[in-house]
N, C-alpha and C. Protein backbone atom coordinates (compact mmCIF):
# COMPACT_ATOMS: atom_id res chain seq x y z
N UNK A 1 8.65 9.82 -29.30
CA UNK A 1 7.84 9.89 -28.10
C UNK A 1 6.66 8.96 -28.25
N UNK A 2 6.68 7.85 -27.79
CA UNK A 2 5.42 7.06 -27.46
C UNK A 2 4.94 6.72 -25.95
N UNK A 3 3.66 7.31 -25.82
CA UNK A 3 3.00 7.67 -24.48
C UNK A 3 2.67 6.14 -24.14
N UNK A 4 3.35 4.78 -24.33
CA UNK A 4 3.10 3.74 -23.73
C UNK A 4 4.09 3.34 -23.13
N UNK A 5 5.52 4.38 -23.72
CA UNK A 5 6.50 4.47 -22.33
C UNK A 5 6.47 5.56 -21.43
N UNK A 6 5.85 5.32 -20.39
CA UNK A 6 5.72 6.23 -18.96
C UNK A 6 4.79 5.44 -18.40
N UNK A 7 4.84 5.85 -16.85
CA UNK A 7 4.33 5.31 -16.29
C UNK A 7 4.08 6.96 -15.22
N UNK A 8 2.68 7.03 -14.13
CA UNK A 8 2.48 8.40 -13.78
C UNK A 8 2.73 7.35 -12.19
N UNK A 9 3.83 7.80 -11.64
CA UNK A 9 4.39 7.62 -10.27
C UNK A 9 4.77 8.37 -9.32
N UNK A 10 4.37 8.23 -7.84
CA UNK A 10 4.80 9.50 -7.04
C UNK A 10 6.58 9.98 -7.53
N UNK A 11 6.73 10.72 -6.76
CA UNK A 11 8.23 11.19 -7.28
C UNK A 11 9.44 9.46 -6.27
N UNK A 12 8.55 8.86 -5.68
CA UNK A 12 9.90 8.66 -4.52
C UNK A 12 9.84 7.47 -5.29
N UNK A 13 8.28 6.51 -6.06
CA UNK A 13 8.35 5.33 -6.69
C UNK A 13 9.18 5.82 -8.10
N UNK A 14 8.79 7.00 -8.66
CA UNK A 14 9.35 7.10 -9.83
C UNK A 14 11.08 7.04 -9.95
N UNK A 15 11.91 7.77 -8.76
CA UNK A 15 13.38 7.40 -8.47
C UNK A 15 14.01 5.83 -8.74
N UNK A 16 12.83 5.27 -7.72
CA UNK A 16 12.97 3.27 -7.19
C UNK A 16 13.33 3.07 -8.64
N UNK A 17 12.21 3.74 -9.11
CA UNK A 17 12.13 2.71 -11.05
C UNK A 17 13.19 3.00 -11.39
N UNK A 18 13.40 4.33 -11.46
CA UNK A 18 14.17 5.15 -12.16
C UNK A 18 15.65 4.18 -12.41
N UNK A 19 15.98 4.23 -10.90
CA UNK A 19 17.27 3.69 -10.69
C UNK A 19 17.22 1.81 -10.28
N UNK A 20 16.19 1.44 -11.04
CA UNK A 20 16.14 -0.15 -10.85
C UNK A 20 15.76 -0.83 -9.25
N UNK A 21 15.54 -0.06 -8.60
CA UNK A 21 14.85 -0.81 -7.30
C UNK A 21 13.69 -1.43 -7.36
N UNK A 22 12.57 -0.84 -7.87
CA UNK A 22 11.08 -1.21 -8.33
C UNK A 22 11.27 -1.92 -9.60
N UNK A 23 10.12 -2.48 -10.19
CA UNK A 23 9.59 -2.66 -11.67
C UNK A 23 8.13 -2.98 -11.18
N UNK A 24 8.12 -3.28 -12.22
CA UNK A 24 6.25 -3.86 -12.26
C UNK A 24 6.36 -5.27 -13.29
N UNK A 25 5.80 -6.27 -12.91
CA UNK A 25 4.81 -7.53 -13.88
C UNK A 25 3.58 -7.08 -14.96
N UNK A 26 3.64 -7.85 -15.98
CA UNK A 26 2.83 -7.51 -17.03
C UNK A 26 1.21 -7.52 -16.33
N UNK A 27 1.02 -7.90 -15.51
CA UNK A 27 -0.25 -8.01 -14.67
C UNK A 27 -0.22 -6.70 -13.51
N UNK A 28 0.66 -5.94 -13.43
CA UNK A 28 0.67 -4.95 -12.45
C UNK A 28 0.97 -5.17 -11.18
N UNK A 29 1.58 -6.36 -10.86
CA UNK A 29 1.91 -6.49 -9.62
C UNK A 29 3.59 -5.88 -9.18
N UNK A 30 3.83 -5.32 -8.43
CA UNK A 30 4.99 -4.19 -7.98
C UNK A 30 5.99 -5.57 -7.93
N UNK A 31 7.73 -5.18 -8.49
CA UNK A 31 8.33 -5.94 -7.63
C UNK A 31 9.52 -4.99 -7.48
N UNK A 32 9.92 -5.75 -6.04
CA UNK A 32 10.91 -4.70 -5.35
C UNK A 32 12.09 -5.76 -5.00
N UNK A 33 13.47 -5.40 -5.59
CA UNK A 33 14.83 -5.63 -6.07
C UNK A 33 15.16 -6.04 -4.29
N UNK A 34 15.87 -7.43 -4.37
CA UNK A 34 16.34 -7.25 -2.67
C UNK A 34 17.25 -7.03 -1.87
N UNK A 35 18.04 -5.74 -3.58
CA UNK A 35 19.01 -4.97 -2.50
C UNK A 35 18.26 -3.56 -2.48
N UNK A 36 17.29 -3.27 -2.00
CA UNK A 36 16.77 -2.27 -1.20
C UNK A 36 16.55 -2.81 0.14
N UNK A 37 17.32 -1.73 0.83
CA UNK A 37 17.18 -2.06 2.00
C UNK A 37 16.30 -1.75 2.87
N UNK A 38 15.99 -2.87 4.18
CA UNK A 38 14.11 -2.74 4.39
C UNK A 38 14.09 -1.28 5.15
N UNK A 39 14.84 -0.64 5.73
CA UNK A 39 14.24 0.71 6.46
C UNK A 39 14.19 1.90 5.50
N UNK A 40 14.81 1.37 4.46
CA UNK A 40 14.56 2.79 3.54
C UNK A 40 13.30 2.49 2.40
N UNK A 41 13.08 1.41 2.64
CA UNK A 41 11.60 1.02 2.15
C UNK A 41 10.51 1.42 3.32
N UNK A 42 10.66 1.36 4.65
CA UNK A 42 9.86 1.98 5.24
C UNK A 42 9.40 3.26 5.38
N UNK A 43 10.92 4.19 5.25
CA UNK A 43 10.96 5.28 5.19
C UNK A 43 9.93 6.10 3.63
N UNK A 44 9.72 5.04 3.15
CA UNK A 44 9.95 5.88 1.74
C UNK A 44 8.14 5.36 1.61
N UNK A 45 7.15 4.48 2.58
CA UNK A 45 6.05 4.29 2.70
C UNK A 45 6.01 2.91 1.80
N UNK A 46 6.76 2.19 1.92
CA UNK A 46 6.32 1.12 1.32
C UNK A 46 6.36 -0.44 1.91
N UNK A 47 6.37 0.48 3.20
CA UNK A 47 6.39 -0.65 4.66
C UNK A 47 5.51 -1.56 4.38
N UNK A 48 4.14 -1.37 4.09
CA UNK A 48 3.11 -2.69 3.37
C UNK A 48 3.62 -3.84 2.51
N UNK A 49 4.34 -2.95 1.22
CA UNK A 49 4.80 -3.74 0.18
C UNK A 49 6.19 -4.87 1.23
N UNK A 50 5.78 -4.44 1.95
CA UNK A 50 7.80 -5.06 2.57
C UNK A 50 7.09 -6.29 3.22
N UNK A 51 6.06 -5.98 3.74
CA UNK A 51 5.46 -7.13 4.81
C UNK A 51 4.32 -8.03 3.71
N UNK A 52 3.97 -7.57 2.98
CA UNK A 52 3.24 -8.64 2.06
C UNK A 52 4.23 -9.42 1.25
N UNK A 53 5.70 -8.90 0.98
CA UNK A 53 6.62 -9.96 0.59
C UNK A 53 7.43 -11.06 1.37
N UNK A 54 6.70 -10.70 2.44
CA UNK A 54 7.47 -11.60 3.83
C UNK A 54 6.30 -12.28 4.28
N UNK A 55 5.40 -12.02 3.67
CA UNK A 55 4.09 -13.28 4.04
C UNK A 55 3.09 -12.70 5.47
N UNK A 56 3.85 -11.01 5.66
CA UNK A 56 2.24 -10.96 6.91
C UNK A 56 1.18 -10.55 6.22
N UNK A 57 0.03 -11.04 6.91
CA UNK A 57 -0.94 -10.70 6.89
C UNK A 57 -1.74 -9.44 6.63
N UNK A 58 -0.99 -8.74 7.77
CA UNK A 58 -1.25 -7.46 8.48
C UNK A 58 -1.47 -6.41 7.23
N UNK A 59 -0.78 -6.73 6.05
CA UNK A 59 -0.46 -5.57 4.96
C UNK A 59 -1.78 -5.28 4.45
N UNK A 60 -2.01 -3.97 4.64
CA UNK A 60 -3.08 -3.78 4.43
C UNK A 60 -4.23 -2.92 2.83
N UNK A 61 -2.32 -2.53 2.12
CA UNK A 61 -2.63 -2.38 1.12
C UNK A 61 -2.01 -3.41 -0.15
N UNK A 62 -2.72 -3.05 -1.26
CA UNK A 62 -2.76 -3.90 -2.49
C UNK A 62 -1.57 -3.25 -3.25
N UNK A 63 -0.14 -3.79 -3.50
CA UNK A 63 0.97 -2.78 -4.22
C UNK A 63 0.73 -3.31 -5.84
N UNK A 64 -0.30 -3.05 -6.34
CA UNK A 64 -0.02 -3.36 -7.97
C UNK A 64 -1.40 -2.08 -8.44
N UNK A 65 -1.27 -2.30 -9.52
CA UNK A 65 -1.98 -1.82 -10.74
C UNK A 65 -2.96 -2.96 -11.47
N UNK A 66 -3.46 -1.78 -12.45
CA UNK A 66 -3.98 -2.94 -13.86
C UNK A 66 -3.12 -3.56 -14.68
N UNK A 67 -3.56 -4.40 -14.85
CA UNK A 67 -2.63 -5.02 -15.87
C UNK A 67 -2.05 -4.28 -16.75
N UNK A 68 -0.94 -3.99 -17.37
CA UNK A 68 -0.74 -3.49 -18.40
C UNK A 68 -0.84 -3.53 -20.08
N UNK A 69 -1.08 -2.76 -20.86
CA UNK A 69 -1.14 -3.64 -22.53
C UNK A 69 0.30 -4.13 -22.69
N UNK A 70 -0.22 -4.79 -24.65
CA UNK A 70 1.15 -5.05 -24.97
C UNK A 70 2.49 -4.27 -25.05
N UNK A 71 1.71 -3.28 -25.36
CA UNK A 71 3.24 -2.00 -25.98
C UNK A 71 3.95 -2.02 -25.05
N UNK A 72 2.74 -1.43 -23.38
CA UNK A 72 3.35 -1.18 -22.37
C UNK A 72 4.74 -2.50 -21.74
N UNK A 73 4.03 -3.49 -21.95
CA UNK A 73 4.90 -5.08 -21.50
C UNK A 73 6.20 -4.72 -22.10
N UNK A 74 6.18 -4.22 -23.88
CA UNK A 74 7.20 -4.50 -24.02
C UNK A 74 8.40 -3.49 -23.62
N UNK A 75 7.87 -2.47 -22.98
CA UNK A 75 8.81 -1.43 -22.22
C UNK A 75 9.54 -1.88 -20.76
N UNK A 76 8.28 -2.53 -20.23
CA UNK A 76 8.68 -2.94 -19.14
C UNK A 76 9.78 -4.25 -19.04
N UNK A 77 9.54 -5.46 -19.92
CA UNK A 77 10.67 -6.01 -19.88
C UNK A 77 11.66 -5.68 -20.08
N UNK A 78 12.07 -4.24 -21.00
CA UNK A 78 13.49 -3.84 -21.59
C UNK A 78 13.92 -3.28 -19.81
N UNK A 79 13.03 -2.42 -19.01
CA UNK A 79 13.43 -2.40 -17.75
C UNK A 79 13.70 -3.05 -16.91
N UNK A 80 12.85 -4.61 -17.05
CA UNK A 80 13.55 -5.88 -16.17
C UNK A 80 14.61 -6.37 -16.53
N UNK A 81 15.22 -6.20 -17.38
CA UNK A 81 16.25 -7.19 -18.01
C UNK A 81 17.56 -6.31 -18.26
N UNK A 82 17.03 -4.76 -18.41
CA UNK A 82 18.43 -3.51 -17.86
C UNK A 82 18.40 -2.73 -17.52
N UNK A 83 17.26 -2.93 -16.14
CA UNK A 83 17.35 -1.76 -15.53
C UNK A 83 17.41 -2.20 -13.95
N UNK A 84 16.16 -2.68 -13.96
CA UNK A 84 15.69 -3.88 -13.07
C UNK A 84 17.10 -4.56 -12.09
N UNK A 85 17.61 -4.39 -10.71
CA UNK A 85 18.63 -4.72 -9.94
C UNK A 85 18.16 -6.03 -9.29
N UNK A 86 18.08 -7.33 -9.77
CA UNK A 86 17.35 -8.50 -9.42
C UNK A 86 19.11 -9.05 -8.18
């Protein structure tokens, strides 16, 4: 058990991860896989994140975090690279 793998996520982001829709960048910026499809990204409140990847404006929230440490990075790439649905 090392507490630099977890991450504290609502239940509906923690699924996304869970099952490779979401990840995160070593800088904390969210990325979202583009076979999620856009109404169940709306449904699920992440209608912002959908329109700041399509370049509007309008989005009015920020979808990332803090940066993360090293340990944490190196968890997260083992999730980009097999978990992660690019």
């Amino acid at each position: 058990m090392d507490g630099m793998n977890g991450l504290l996520l609502t239940p509906d982001a923690d699924h996304l991860f869970d099952r490779g829709f979401i990840s995160f960048e070593d800088g904390g910026e969210v990325l979202v896989s583009p076979r999620v499809d856009k109404t169940d990204l709306q449904r699920l409140g992440f209608d912002q994140l959908m329109m700041q990847s399509f370049g509007f404006s309008e989005a009015p929230a920020v979808w990332r975090t803090a940066a993360f440490t090293p340990p944490q990075q190196g968890y997260l790439a083992h999730h980009l690279t097999d978990v992660f649905v690019a």
